[in-house]
Protein backbone atom coordinates (compact mmCIF):
# COMPACT_ATOMS: atom_id res chain seq x y z
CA UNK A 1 -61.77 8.47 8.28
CA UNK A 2 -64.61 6.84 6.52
CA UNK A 3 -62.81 3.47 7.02
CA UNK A 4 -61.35 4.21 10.18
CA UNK A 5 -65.15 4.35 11.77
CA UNK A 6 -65.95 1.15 11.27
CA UNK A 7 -63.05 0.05 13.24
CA UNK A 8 -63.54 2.12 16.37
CA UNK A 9 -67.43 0.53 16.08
CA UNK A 10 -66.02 -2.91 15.73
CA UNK A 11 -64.17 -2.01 18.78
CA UNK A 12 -66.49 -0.61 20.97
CA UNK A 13 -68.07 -4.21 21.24
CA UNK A 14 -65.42 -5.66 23.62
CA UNK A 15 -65.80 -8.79 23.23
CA UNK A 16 -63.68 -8.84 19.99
CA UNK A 17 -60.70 -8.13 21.87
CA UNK A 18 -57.17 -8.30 20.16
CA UNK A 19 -57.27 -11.96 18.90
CA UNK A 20 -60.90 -11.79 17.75
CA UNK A 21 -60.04 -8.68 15.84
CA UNK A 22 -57.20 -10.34 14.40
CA UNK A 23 -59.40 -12.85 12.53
CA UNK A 24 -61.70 -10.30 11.51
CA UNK A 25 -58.86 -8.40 9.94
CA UNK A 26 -57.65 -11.21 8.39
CA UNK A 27 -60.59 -12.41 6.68
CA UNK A 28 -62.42 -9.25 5.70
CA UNK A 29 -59.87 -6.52 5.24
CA UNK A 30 -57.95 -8.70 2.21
CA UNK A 31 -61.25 -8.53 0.44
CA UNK A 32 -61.56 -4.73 -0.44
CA UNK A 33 -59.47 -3.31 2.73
CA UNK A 34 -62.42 -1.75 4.59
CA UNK A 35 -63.96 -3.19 7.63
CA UNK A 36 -67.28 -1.74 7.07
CA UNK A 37 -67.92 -5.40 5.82
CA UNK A 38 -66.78 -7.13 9.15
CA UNK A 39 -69.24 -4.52 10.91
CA UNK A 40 -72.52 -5.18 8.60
CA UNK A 41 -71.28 -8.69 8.21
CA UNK A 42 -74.30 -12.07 8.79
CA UNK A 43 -73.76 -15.32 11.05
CA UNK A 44 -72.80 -17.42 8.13
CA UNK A 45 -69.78 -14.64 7.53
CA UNK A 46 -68.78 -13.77 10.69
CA UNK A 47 -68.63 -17.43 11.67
CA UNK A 48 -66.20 -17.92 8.38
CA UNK A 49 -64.35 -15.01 9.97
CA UNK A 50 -63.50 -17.46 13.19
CA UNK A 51 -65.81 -15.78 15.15
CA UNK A 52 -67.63 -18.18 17.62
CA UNK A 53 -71.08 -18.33 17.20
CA UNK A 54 -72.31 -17.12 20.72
CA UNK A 55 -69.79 -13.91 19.89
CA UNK A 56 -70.91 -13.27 17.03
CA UNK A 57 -74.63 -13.58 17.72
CA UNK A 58 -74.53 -11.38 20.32
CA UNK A 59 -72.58 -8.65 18.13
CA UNK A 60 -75.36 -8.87 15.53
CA UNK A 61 -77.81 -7.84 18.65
CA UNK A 62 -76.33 -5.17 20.12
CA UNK A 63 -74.45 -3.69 16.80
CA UNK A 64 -77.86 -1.69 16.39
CA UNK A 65 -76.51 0.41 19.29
CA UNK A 66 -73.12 1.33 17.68
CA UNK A 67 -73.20 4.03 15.56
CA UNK A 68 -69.51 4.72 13.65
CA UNK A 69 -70.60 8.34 12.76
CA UNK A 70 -71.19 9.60 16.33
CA UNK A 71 -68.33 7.43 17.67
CA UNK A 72 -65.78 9.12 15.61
CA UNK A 73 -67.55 12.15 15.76
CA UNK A 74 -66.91 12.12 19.61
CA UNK A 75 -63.50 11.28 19.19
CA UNK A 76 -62.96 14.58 16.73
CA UNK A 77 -64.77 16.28 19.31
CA UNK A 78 -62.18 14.64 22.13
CA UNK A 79 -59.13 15.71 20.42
CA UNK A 80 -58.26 12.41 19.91
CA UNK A 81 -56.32 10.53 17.80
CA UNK A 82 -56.53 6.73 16.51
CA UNK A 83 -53.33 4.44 15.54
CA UNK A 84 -54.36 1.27 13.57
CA UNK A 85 -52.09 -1.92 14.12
CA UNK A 86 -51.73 -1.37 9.90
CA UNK A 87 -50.51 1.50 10.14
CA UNK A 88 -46.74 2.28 9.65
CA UNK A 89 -46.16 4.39 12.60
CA UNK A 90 -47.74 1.74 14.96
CA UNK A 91 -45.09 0.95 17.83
CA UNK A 92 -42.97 -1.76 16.21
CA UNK A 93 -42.45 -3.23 20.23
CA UNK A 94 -46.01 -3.05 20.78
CA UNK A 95 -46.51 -5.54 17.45
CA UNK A 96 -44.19 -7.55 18.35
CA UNK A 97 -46.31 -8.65 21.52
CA UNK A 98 -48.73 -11.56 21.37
CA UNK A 99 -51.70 -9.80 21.51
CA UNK A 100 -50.91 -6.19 20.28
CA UNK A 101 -54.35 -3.91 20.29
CA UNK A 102 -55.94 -3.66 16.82
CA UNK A 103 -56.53 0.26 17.50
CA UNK A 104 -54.62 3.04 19.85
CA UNK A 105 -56.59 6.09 21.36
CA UNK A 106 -54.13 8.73 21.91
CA UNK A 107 -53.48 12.01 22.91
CA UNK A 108 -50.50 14.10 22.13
CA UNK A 109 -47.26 13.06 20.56
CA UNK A 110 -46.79 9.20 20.08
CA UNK A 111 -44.37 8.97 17.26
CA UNK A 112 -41.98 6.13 19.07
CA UNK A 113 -40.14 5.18 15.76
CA UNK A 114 -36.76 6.51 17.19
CA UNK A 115 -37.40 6.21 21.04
CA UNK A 116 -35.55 3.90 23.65
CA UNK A 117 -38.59 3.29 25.96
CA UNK A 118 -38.05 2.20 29.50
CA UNK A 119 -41.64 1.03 31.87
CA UNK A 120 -40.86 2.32 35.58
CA UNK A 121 -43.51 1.31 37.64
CA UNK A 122 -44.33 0.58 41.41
CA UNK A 123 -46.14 0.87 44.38
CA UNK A 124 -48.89 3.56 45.51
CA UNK A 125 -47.71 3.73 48.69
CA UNK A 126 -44.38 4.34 48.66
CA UNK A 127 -41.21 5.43 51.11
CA UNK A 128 -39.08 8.10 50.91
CA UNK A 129 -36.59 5.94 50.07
CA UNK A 130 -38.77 5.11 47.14
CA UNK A 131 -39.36 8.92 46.41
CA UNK A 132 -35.73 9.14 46.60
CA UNK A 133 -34.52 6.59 44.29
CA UNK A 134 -37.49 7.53 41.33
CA UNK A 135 -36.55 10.75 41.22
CA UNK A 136 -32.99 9.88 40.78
CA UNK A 137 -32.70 7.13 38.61
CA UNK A 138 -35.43 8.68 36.32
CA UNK A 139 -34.25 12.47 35.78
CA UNK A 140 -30.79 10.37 34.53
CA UNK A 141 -32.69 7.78 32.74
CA UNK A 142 -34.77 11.05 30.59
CA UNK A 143 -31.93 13.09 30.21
CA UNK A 144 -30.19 10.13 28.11
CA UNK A 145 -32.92 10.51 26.01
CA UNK A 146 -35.07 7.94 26.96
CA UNK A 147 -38.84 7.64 27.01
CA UNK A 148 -40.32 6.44 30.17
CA UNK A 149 -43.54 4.32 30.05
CA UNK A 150 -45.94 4.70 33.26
CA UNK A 151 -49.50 3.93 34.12
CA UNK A 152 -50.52 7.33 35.46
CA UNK A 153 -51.54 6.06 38.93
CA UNK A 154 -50.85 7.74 42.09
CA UNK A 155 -47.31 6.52 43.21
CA UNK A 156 -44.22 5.81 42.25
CA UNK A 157 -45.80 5.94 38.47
CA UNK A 158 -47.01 9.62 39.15
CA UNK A 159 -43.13 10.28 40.27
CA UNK A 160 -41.91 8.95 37.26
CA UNK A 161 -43.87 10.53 34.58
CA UNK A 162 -43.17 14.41 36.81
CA UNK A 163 -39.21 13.59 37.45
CA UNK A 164 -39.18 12.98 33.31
CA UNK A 165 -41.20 16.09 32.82
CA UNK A 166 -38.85 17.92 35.07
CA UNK A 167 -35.95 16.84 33.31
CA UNK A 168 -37.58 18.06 29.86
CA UNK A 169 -37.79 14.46 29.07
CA UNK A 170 -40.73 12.42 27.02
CA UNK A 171 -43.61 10.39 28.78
CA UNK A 172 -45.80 8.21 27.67
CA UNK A 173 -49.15 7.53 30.28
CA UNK A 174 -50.95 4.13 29.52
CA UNK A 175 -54.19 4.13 30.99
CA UNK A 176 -56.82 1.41 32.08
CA UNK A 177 -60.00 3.34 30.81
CA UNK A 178 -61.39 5.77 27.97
CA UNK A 179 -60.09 8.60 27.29
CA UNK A 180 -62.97 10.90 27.41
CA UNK A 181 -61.99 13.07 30.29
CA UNK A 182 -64.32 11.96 32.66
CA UNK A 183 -62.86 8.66 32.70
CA UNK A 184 -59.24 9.47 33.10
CA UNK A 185 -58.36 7.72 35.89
CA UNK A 186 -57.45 8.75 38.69
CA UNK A 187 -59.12 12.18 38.46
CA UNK A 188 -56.41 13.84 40.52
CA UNK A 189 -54.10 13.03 37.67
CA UNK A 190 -55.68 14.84 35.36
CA UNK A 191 -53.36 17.79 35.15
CA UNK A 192 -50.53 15.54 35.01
CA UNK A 193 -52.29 14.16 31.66
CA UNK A 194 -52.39 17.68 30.27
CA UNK A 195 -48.45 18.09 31.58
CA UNK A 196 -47.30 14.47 29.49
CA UNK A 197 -49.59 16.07 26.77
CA UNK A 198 -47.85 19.31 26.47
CA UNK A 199 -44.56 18.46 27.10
CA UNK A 200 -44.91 16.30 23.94
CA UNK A 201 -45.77 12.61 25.38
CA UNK A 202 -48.91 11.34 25.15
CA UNK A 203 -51.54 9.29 26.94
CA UNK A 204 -52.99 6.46 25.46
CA UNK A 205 -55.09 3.09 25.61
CA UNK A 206 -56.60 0.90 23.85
CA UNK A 207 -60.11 0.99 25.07
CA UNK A 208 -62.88 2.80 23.40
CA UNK A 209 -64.40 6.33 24.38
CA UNK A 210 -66.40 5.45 27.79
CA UNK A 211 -64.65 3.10 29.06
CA UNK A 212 -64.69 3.29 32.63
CA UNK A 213 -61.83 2.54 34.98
CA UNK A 214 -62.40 -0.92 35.71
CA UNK A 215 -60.34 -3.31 38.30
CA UNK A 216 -60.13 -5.79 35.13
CA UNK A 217 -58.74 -3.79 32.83
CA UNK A 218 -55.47 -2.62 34.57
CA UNK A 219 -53.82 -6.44 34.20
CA UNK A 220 -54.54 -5.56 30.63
CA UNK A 221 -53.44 -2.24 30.65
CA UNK A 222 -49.90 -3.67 32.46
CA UNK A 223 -49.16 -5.65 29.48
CA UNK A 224 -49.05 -2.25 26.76
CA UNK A 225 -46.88 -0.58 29.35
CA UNK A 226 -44.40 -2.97 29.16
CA UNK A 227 -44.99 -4.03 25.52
CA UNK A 228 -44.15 -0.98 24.29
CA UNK A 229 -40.67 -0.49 26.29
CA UNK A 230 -37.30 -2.38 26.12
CA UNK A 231 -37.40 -2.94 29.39
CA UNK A 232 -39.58 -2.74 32.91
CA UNK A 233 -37.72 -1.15 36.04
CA UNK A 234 -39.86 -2.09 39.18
CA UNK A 235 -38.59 0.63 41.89
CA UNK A 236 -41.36 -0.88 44.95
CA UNK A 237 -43.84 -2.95 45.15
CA UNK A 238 -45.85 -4.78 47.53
CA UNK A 239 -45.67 -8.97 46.64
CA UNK A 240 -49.25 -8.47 45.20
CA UNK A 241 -48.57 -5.74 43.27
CA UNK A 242 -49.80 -4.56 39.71
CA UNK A 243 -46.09 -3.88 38.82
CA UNK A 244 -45.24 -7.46 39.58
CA UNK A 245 -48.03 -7.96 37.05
CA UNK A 246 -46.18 -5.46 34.45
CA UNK A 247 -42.76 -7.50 35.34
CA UNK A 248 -44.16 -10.94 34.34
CA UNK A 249 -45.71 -9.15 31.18
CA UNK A 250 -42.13 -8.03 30.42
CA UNK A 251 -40.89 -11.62 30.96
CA UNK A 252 -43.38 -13.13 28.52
CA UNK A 253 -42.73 -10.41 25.83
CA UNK A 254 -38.97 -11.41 25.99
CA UNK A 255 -38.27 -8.24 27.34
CA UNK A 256 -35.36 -7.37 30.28
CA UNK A 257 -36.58 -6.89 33.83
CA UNK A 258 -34.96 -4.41 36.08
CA UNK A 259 -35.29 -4.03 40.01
CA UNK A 260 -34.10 -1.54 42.79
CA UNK A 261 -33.56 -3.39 45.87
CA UNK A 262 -34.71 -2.20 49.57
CA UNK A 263 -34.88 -2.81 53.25
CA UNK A 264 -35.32 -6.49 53.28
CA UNK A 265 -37.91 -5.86 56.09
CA UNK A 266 -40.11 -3.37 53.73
CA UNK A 267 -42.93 -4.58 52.44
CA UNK A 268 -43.35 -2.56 49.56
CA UNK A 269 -39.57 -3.90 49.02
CA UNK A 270 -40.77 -7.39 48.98
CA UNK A 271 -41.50 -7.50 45.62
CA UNK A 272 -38.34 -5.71 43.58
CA UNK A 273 -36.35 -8.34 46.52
CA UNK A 274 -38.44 -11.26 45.21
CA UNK A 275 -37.58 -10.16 41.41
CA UNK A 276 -33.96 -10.24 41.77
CA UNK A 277 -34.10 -13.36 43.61
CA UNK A 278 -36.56 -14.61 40.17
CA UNK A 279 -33.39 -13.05 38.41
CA UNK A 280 -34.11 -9.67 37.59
CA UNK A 281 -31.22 -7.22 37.13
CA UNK A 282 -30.52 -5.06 40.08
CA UNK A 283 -30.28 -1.47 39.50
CA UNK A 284 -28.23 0.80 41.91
CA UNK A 285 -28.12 3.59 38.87
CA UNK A 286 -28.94 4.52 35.07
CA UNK A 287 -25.85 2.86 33.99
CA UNK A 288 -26.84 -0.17 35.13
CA UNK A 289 -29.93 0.02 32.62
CA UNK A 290 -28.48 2.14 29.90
CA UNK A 291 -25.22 -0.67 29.96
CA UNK A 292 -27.92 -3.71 30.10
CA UNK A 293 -30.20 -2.43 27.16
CA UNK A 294 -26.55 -1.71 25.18
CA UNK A 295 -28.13 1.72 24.64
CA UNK A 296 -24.02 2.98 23.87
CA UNK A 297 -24.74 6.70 22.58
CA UNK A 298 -26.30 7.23 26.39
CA UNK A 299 -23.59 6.03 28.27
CA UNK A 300 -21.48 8.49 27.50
CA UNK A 301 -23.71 11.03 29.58
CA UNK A 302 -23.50 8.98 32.63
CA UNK A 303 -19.86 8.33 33.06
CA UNK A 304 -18.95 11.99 32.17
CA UNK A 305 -21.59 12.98 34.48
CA UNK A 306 -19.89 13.93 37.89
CA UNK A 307 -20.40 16.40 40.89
CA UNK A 308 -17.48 19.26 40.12
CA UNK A 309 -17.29 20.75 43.82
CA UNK A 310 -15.73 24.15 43.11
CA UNK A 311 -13.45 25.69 46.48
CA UNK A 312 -12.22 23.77 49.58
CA UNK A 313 -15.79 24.36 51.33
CA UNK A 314 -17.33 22.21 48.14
CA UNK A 315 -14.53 19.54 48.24
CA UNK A 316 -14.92 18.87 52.06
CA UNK A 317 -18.84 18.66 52.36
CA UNK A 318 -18.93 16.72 48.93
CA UNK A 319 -16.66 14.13 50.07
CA UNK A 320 -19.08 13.57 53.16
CA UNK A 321 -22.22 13.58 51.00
CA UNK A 322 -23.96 10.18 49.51
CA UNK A 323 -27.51 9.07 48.72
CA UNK A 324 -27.94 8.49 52.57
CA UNK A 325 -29.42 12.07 54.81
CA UNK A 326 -26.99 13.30 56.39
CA UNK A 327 -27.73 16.23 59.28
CA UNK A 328 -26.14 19.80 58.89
CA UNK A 329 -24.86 18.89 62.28
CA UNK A 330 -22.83 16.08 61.41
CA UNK A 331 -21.18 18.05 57.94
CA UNK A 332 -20.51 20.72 60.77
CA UNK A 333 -18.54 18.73 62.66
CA UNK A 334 -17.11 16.57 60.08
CA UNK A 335 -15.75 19.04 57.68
CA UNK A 336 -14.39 21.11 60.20
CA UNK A 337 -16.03 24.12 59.11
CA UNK A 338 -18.55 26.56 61.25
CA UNK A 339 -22.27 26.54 60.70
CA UNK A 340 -22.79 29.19 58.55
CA UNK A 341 -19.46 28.03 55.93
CA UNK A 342 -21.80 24.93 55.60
CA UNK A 343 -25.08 26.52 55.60
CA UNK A 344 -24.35 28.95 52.95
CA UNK A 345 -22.26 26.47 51.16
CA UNK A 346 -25.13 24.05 50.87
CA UNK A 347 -27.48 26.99 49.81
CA UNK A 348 -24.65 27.47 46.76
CA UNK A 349 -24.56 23.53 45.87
CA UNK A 350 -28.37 23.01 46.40
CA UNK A 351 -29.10 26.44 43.68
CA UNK A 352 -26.05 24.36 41.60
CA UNK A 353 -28.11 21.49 41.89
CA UNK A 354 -25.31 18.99 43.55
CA UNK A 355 -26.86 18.47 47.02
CA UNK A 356 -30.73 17.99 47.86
CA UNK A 357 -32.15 19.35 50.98
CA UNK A 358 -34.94 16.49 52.21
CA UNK A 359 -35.85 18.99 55.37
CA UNK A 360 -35.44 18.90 58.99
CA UNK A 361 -31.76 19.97 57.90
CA UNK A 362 -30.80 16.64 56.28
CA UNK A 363 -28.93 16.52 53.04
CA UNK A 364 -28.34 13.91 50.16
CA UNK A 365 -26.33 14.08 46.86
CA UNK A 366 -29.26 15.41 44.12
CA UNK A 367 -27.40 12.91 41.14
């Protein structure tokens, strides 16, 4: 802990962001291993270090107002925890990145060691189609095991990080401010941070205590989500959107890009449409990822996975069910029964958890 100060007050000066505290690292820490020498450090050493000299003059002025004992002291206070880039349980993904943050600030569970982790991002203001198709790909996606990376913003990233905790799946939330609770961001998602928390994820960043939610830091923040996944799955997004941002991150960092396509009128379709065109693999289910990533022990779940209708009223409304609404009116007529053999057949699948009722009597296949 004594050591582990001086970091979090090298870091609260944000101008030595992850390549700056790269060369600090590299030219102090060999010396004894602590870093309470890069933080009391003169010019003459800090411009040794690789520091430029503007940088590291205006450090030297405003390091008076850091103090590492009430930093970390608010961070015990916080409940939160710190990950050094040194240390072994670091995210090997999230090292492998070009710029990997010299320090985590976490809360909850973020052991990754053993974890497949998938990004699914998207759009704010998304469809129904778009509610749809998140809570279906994902619930399959978590139930193989794997651990879905999100941003915590309102949107098809809020419906990603619930449909994994309804599946009893892991989250991780990556966020673009502190995490002092004030600064969680947005502040309607704050219960969903203390869900991911309890359910064993975690939410995490890399910028010090106070940090507020600033528009610049999200592009930043968009580069951990996908840096510490396998893959990115963009579900919708507008053609200006910050998961198109997470999707080029993913490209840089050698890492696969996934798409759902939609309505090729829909604007918040325009950018998963404009991916695939780019190349991005199209995704019309969890196979399509699982089978892409060559993730083998989680196929098996999704081929063995299929709807067992049980009795002729099952087998005749099943066969008429897809991913498309369908009205109670149209299974009446179809499958030749009378309205209450369908009704209270649905009521049996939907409680079995085969068929999904969307309202206003319409009806999809739930997997």
């Amino acid at each position: 802990m004594e050591n582990l100060k001086y970091w979090v007050a090298l870091n609260k000066f944000q101008k030595f962001g992850p390549i700056r505290f790269k060369k600090l690292l590299k030219y102090f820490l060999p010396e004894d291993g602590r870093l309470e020498n890069a933080f009391r450090a003169g010019l003459p050493e800090l411009l040794k270090a690789g520091v430029e000299e503007n940088i590291a003059e205006e450090f030297i002025a405003t390091r008076r107002e850091i103090d590492p004992d009430r930093l970390i002291a608010k961070i015990i206070k916080e409940d939160i925890k710190i990950m050094a880039i040194t240390d072994k349980s670091y995210p090997a993904l999230l090292n492998e990145i070009y710029n990997p943050p010299p320090l985590i600030y976490y809360k909850g569970e973020l052991d990754l060691k053993n974890d497949f982790t998938l990004a699914v991002v998207g759009t704010r203001k998304f469809t129904a189609y778009g509610e749809q198709i998140t809570d279906y790909l994902v619930k399959d996606l978590a139930a193989n095991g794997l651990t879905i990376a999100s941003g915590l913003a309102l949107g098809i990233d809020s419906l990603a990080h619930l449909a994994t905790l309804a599946t009893g799946g892991k989250t991780i939330a990556v966020l673009g401010s502190g995490l002092d609770r004030e600064n969680i961001y947005p502040s309607q998602n704050r219960y969903l941070a203390d869900k991911i928390i309890a359910s064993g994820g975690a939410i995490m960043s890399e910028l010090p205590l106070g940090t507020p939610p600033l528009r610049h830091n999200f592009p930043q923040r968009n580069r951990l989500i996908s840096g510490l996944s396998l893959g990115t799955l963009v579900i919708e997004a507008g053609e200006k959107s910050g998961a198109l941002i997470t999707a080029a991150y993913a490209l840089e960092q050698n890492r696969e890009v996934f798409a759902v396509p939609g309505h090729i009128h829909s604007p918040v379709s325009a950018g998963p449409n404009k991916l695939i065109k780019e190349g991005a693999k199209v995704v019309t289910g969890a196979s399509d990822i699982i089978e892409s990533l060559n993730l083998t022990r989680a196929t098996a779940y999704i081929s063995a996975k299929t709807i067992m209708p049980e009795g002729e009223n099952e087998k005749k409304i099943i066969a008429l069910l897809s991913f498309e609404p369908i009205h109670v009116d149209e299974l009446v007529r179809a499958s030749g029964l009378d309205t209450a053999e369908t009704n209270s057949t649905l009521v049996i699948m939907e409680m079995k958890g085969m068929v999904k009722n969307l309202g206003g009597m319409y009806y999809i296949l739930a997997r």
